[in-house]
PDB file of N, CA and C in Angstrom:
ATOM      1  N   UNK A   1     -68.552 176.099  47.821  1.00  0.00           N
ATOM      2  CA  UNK A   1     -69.440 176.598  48.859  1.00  0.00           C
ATOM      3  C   UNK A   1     -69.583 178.111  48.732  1.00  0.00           C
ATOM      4  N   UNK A   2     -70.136 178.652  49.354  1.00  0.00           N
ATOM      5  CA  UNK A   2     -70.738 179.996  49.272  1.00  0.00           C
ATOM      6  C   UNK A   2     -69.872 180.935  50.093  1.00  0.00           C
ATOM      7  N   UNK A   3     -69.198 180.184  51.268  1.00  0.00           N
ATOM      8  CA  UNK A   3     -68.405 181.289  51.794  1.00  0.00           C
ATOM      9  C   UNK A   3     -66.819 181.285  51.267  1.00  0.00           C
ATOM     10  N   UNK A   4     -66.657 179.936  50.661  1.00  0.00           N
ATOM     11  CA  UNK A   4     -65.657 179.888  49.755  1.00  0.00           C
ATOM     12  C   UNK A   4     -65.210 181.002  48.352  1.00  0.00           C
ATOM     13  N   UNK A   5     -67.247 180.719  48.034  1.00  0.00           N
ATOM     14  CA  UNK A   5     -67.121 182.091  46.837  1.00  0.00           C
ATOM     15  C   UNK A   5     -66.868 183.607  47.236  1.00  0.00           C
ATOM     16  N   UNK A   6     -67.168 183.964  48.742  1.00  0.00           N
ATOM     17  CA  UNK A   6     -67.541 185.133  49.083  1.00  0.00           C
ATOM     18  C   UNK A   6     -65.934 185.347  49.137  1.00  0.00           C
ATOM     19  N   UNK A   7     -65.281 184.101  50.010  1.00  0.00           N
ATOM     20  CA  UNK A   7     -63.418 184.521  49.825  1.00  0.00           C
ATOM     21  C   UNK A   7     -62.817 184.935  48.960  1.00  0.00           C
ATOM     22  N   UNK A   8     -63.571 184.274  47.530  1.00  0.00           N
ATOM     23  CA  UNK A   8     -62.503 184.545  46.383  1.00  0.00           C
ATOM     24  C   UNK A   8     -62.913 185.742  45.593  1.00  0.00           C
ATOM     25  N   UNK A   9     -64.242 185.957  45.956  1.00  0.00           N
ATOM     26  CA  UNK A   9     -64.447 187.139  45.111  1.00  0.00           C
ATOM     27  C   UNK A   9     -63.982 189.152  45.858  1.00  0.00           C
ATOM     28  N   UNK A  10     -63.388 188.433  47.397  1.00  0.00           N
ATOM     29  CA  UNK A  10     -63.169 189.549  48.263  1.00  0.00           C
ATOM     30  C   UNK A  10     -61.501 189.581  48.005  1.00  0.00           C
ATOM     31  N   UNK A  11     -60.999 188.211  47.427  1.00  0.00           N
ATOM     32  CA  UNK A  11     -59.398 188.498  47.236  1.00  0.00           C
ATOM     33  C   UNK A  11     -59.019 188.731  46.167  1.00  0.00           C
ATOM     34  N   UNK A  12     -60.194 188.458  45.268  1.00  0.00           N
ATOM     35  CA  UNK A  12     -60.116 188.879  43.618  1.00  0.00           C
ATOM     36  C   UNK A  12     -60.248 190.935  43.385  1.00  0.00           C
ATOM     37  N   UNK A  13     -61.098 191.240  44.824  1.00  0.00           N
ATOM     38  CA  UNK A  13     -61.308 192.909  44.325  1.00  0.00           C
ATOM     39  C   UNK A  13     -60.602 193.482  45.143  1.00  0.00           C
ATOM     40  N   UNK A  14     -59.847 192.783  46.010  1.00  0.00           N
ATOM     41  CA  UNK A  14     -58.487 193.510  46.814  1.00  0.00           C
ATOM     42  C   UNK A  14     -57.381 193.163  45.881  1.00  0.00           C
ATOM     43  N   UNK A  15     -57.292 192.350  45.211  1.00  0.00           N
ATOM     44  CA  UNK A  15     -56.128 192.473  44.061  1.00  0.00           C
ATOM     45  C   UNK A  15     -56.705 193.622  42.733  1.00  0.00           C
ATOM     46  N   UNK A  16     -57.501 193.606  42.284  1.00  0.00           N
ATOM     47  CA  UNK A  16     -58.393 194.934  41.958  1.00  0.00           C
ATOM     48  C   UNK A  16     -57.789 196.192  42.270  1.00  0.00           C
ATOM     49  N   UNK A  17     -58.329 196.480  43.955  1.00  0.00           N
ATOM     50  CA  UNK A  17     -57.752 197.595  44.130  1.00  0.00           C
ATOM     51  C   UNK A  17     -56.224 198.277  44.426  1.00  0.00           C
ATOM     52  N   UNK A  18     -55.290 197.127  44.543  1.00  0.00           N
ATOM     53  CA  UNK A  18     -53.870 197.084  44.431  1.00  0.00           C
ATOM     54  C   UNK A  18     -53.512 197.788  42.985  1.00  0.00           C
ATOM     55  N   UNK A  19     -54.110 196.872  42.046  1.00  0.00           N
ATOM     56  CA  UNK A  19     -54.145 197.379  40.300  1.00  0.00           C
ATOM     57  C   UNK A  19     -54.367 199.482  40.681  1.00  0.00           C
ATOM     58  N   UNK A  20     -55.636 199.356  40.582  1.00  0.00           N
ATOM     59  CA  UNK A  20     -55.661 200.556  41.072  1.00  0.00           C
ATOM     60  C   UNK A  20     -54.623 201.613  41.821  1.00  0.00           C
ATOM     61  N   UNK A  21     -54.291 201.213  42.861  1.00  0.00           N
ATOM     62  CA  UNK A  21     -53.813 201.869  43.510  1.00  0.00           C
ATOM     63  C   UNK A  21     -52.373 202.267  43.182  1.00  0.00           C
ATOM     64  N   UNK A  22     -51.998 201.143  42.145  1.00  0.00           N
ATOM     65  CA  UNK A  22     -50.437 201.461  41.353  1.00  0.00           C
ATOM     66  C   UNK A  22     -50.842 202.439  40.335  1.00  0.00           C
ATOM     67  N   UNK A  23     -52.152 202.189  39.222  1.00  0.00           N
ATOM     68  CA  UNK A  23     -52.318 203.317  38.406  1.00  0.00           C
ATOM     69  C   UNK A  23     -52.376 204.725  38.995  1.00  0.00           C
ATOM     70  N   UNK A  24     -53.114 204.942  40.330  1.00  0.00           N
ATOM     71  CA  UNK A  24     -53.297 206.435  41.066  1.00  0.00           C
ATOM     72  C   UNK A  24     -51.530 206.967  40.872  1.00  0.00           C
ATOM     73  N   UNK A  25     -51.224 206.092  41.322  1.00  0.00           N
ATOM     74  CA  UNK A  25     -49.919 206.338  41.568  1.00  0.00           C
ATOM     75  C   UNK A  25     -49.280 207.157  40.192  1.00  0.00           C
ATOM     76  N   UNK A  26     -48.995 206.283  39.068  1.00  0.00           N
ATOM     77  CA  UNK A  26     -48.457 206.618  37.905  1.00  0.00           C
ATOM     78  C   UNK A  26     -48.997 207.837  37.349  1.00  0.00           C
ATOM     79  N   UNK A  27     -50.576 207.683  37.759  1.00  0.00           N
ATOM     80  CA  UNK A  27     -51.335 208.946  37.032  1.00  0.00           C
ATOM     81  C   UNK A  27     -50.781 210.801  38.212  1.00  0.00           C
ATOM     82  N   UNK A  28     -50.203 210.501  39.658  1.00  0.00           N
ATOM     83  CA  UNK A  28     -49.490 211.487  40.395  1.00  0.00           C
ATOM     84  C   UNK A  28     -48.494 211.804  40.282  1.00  0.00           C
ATOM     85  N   UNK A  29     -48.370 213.291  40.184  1.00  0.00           N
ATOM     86  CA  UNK A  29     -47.096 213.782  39.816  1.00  0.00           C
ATOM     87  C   UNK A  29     -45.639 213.579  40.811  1.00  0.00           C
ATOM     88  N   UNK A  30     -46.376 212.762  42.162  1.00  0.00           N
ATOM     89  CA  UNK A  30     -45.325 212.528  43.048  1.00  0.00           C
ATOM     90  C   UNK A  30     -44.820 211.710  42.785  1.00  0.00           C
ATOM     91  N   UNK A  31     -45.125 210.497  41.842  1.00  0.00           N
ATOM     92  CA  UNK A  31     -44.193 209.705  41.751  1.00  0.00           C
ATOM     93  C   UNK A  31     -44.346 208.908  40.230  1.00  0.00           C
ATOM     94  N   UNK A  32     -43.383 208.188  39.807  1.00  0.00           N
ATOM     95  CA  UNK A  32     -42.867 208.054  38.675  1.00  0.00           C
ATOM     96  C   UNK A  32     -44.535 207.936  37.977  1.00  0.00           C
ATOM     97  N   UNK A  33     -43.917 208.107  36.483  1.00  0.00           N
ATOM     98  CA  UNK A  33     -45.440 208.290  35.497  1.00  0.00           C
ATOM     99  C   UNK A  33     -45.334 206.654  34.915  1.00  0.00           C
ATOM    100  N   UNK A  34     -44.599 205.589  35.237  1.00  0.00           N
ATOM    101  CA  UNK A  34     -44.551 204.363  34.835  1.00  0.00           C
ATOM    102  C   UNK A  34     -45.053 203.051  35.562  1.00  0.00           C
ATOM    103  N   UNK A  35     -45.441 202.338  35.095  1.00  0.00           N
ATOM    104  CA  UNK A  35     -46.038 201.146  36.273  1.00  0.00           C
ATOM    105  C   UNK A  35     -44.670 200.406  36.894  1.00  0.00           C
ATOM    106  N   UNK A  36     -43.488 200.343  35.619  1.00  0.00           N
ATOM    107  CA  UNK A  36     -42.666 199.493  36.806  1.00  0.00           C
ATOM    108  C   UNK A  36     -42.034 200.711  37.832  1.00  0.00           C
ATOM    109  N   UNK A  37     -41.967 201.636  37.573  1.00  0.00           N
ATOM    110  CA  UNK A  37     -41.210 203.002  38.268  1.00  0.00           C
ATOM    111  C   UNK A  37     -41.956 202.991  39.329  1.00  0.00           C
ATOM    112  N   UNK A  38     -42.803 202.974  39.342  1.00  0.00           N
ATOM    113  CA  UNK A  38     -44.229 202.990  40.559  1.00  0.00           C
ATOM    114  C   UNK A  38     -43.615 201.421  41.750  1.00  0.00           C
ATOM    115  N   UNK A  39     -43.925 200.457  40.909  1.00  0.00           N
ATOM    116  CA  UNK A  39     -43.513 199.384  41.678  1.00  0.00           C
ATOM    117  C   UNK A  39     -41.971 198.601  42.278  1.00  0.00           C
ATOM    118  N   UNK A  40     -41.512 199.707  41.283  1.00  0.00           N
ATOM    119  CA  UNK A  40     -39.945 199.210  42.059  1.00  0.00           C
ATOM    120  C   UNK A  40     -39.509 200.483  42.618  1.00  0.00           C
ATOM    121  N   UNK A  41     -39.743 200.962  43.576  1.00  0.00           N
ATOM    122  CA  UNK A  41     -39.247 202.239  44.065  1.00  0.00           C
ATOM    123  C   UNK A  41     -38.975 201.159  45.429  1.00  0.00           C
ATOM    124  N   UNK A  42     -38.128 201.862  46.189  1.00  0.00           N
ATOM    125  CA  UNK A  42     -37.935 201.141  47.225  1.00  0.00           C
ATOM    126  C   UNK A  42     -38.511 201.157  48.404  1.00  0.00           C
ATOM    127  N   UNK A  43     -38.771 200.445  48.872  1.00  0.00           N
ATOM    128  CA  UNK A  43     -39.823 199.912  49.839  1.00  0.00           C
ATOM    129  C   UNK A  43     -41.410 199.640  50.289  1.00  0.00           C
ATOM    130  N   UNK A  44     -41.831 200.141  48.763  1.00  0.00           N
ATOM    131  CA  UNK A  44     -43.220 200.327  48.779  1.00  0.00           C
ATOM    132  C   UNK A  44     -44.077 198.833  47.965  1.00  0.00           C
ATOM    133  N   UNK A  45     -43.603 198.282  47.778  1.00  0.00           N
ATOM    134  CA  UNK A  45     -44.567 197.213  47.010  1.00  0.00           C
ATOM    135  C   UNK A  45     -43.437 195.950  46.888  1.00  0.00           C
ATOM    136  N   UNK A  46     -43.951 195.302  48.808  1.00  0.00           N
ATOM    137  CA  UNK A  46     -43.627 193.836  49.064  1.00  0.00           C
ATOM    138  C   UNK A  46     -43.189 192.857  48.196  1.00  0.00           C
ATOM    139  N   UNK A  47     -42.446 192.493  47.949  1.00  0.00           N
ATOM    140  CA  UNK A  47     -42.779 191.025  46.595  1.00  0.00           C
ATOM    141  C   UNK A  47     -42.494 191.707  45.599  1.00  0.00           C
ATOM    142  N   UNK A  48     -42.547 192.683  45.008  1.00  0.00           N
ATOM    143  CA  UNK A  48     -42.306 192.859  43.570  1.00  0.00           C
ATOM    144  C   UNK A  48     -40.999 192.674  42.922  1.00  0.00           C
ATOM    145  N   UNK A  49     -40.720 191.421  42.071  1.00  0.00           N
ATOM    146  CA  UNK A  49     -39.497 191.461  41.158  1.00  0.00           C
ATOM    147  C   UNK A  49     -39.838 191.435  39.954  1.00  0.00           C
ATOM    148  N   UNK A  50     -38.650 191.964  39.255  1.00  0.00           N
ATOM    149  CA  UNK A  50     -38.664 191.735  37.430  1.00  0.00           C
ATOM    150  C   UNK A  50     -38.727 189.889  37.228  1.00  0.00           C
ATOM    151  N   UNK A  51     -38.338 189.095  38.242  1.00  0.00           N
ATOM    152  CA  UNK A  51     -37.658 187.697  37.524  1.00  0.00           C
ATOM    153  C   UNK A  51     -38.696 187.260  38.526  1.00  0.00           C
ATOM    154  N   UNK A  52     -39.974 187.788  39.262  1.00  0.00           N
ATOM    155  CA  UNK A  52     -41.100 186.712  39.427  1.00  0.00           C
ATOM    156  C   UNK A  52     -41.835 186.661  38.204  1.00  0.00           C
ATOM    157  N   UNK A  53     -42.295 185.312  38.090  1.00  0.00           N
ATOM    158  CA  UNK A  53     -43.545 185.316  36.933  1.00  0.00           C
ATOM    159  C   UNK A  53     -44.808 185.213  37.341  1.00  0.00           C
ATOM    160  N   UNK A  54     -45.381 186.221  36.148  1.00  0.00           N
ATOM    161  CA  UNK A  54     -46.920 186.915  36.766  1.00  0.00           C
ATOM    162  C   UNK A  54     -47.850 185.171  36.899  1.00  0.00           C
ATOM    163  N   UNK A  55     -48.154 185.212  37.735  1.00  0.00           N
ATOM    164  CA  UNK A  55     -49.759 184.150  37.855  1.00  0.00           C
ATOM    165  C   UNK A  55     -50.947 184.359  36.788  1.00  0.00           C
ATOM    166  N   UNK A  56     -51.278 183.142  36.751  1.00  0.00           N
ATOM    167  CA  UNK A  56     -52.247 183.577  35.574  1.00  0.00           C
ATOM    168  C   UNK A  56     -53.486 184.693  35.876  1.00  0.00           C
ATOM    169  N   UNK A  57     -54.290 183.759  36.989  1.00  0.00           N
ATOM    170  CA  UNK A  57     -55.114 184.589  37.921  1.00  0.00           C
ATOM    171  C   UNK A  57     -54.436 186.308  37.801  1.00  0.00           C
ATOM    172  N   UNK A  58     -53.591 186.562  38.506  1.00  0.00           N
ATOM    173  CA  UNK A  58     -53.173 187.747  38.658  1.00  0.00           C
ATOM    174  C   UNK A  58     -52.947 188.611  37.398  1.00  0.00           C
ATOM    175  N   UNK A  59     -52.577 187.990  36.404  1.00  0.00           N
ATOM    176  CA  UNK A  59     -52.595 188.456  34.464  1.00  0.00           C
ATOM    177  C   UNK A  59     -54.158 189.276  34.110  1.00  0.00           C
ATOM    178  N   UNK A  60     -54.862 188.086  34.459  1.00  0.00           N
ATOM    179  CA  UNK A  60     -56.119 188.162  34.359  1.00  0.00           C
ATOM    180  C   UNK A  60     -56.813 189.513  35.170  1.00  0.00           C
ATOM    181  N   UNK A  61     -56.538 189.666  36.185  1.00  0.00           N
ATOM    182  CA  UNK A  61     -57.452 190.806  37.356  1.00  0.00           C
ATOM    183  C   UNK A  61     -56.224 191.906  36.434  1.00  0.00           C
ATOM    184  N   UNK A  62     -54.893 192.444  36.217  1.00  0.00           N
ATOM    185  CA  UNK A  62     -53.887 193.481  35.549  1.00  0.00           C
ATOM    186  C   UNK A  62     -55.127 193.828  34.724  1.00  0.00           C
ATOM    187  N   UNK A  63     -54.848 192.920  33.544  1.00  0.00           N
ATOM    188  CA  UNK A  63     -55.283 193.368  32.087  1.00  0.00           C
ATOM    189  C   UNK A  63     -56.967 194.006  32.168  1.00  0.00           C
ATOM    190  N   UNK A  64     -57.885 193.388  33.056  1.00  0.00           N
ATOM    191  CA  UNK A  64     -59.091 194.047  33.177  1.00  0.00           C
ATOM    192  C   UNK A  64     -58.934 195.215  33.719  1.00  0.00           C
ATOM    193  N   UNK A  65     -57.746 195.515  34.541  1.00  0.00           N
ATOM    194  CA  UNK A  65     -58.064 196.941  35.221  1.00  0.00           C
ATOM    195  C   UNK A  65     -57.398 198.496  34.410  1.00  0.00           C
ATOM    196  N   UNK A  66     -56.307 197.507  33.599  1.00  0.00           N
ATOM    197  CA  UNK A  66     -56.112 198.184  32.875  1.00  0.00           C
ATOM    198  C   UNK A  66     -56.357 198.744  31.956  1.00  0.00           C
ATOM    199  N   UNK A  67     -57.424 197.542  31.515  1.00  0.00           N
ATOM    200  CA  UNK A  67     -57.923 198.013  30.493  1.00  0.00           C
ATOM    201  C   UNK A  67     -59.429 198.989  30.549  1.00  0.00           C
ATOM    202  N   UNK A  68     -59.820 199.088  31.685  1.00  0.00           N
ATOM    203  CA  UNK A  68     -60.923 200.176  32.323  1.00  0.00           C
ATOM    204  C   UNK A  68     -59.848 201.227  32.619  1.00  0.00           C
ATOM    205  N   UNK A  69     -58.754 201.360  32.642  1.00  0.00           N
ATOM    206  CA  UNK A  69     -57.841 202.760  33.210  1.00  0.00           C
ATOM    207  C   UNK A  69     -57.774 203.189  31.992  1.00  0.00           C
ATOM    208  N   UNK A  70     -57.131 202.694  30.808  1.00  0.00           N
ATOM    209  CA  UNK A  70     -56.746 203.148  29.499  1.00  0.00           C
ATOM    210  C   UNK A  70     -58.291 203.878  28.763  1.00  0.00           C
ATOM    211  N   UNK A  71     -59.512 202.938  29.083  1.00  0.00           N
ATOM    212  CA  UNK A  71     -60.559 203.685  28.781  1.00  0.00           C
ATOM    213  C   UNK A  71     -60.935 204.754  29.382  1.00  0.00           C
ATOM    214  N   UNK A  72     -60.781 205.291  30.631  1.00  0.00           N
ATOM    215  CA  UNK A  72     -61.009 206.310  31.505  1.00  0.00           C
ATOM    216  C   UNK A  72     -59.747 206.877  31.178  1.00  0.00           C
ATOM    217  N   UNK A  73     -58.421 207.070  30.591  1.00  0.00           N
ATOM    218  CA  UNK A  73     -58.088 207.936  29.789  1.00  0.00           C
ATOM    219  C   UNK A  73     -58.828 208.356  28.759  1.00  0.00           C
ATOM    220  N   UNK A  74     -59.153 207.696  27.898  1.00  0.00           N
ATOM    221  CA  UNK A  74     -59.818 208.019  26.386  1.00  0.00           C
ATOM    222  C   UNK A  74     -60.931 208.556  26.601  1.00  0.00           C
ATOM    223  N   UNK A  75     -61.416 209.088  28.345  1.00  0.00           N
ATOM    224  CA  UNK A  75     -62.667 210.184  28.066  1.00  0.00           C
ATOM    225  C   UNK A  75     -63.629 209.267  28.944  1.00  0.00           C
ATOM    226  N   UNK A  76     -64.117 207.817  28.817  1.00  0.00           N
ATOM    227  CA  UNK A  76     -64.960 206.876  29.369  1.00  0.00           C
ATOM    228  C   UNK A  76     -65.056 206.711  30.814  1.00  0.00           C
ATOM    229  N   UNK A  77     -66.377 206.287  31.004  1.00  0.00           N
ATOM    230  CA  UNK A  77     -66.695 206.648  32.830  1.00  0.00           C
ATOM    231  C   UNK A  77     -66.168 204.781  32.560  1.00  0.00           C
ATOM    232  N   UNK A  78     -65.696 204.407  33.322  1.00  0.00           N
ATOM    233  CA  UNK A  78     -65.581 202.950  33.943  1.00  0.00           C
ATOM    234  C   UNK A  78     -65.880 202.564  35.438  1.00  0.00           C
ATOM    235  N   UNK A  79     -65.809 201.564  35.620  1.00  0.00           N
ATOM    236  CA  UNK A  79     -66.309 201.014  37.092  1.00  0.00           C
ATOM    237  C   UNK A  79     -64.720 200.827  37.568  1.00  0.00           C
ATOM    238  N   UNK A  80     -64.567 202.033  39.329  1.00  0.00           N
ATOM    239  CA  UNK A  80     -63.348 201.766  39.966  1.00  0.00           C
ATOM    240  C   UNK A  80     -63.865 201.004  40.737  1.00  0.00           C
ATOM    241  N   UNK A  81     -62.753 199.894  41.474  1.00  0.00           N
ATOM    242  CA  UNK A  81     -63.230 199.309  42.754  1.00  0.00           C
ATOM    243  C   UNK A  81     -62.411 200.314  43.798  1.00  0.00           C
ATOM    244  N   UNK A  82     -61.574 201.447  43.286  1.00  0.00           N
ATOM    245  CA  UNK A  82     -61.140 202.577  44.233  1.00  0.00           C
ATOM    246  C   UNK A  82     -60.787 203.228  43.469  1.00  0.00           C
ATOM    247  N   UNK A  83     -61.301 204.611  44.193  1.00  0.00           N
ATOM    248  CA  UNK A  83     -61.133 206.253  43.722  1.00  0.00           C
ATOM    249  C   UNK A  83     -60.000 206.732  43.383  1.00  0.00           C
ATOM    250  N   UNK A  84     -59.140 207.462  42.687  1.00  0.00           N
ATOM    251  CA  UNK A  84     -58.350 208.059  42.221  1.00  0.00           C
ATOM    252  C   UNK A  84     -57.346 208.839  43.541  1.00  0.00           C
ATOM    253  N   UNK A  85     -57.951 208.957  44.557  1.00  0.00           N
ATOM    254  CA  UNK A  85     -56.874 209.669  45.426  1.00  0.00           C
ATOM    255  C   UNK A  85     -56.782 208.752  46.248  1.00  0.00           C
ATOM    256  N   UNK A  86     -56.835 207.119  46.350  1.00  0.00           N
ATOM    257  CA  UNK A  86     -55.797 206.384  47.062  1.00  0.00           C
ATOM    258  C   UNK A  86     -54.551 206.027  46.459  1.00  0.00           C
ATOM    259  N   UNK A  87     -53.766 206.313  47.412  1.00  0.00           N
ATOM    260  CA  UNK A  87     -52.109 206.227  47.154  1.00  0.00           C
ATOM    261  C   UNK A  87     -51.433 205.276  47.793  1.00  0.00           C
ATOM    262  N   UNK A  88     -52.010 205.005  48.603  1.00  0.00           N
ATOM    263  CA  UNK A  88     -51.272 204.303  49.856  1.00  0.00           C
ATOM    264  C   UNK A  88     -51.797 202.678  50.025  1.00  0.00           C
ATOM    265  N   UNK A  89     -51.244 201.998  50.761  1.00  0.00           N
ATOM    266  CA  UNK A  89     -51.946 200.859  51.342  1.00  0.00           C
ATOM    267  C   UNK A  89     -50.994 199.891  52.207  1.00  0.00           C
ATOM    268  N   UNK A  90     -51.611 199.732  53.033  1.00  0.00           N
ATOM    269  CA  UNK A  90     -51.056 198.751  54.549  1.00  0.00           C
ATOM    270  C   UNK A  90     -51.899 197.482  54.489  1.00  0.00           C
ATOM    271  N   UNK A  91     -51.360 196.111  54.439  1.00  0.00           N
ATOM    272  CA  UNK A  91     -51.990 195.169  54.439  1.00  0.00           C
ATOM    273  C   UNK A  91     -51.476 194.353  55.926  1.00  0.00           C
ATOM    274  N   UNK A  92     -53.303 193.223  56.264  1.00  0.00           N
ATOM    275  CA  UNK A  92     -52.726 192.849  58.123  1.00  0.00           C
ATOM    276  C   UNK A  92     -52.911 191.224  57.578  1.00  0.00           C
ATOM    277  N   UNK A  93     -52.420 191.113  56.303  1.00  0.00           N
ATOM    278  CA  UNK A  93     -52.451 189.043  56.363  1.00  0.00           C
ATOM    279  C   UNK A  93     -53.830 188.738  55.838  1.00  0.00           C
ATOM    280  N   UNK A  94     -55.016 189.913  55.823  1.00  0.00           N
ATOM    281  CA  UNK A  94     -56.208 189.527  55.915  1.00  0.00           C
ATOM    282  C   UNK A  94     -57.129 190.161  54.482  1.00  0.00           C
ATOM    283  N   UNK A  95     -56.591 191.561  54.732  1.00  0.00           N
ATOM    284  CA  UNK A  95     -56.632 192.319  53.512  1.00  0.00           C
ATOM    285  C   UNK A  95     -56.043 193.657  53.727  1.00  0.00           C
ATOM    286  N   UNK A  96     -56.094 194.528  52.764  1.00  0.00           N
ATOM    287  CA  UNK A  96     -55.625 195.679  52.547  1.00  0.00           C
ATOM    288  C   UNK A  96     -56.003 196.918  53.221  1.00  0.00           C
ATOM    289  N   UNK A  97     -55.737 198.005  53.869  1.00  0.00           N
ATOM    290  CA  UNK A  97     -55.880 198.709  53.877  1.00  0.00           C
ATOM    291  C   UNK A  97     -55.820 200.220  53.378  1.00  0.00           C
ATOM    292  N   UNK A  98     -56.602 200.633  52.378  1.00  0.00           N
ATOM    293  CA  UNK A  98     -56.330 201.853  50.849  1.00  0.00           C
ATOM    294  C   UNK A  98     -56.351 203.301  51.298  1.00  0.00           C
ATOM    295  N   UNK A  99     -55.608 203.977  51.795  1.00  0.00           N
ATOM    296  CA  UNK A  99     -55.352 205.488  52.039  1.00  0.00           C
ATOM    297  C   UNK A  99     -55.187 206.506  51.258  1.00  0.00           C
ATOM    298  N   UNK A 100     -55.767 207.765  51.164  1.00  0.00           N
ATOM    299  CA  UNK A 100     -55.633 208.413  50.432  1.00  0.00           C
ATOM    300  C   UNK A 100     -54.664 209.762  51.376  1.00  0.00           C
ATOM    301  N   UNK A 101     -54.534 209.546  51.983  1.00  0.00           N
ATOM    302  CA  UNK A 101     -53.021 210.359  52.761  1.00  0.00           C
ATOM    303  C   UNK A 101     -52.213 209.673  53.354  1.00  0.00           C
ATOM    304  N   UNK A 102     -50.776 209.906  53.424  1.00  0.00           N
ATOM    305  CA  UNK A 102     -49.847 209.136  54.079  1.00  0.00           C
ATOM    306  C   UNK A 102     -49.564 208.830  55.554  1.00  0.00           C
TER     307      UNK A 102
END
């Protein structure tokens, strides 16, 4: 159905901007320059273990965003689904909320 598609394509670019919002991170000098350093710091990113295994779905949305970040190193304009100075994010069960101050 159509509002079925509209769900998945709104939880597909909030996992998007999560991707994102860990690279802002790595790419700031406030905090670690690594993706797992970024995600295992303590208390900032719900759920994250070394001994969960990634979802396929979720493999899938990583590697595209990463692979538009690694090109926007190498000089290339790419498509963000969020800007470079969000750092932050508060989620209400429903979706995310992306801050660029704390």
């Amino acid at each position: 159905s159509s509002a079925a598609s509209d769900v998945y394509k709104r939880q597909v670019d909030n996992q998007r901007k999560c991707v994102w919002c860990v690279l802002n991170r790595v790419d700031d000098t406030r905090f670690p320059d690594t993706i797992i350093g970024v995600v295992s710091q303590p208390g900032q990113f719900y759920g994250y273990s070394p001994d969960f295994p990634v979802w396929d779905n979720l493999y899938v949305v990583a590697l595209d965003v990463l692979t538009r970040w690694s090109m926007e190193k190498q000089g290339a304009e790419v498509v963000r689904e969020l800007g470079s100075e969000y750092l932050w994010f508060t989620g209400d069960s429903v979706e995310n909320h992306f801050r660029a101050v704390y």
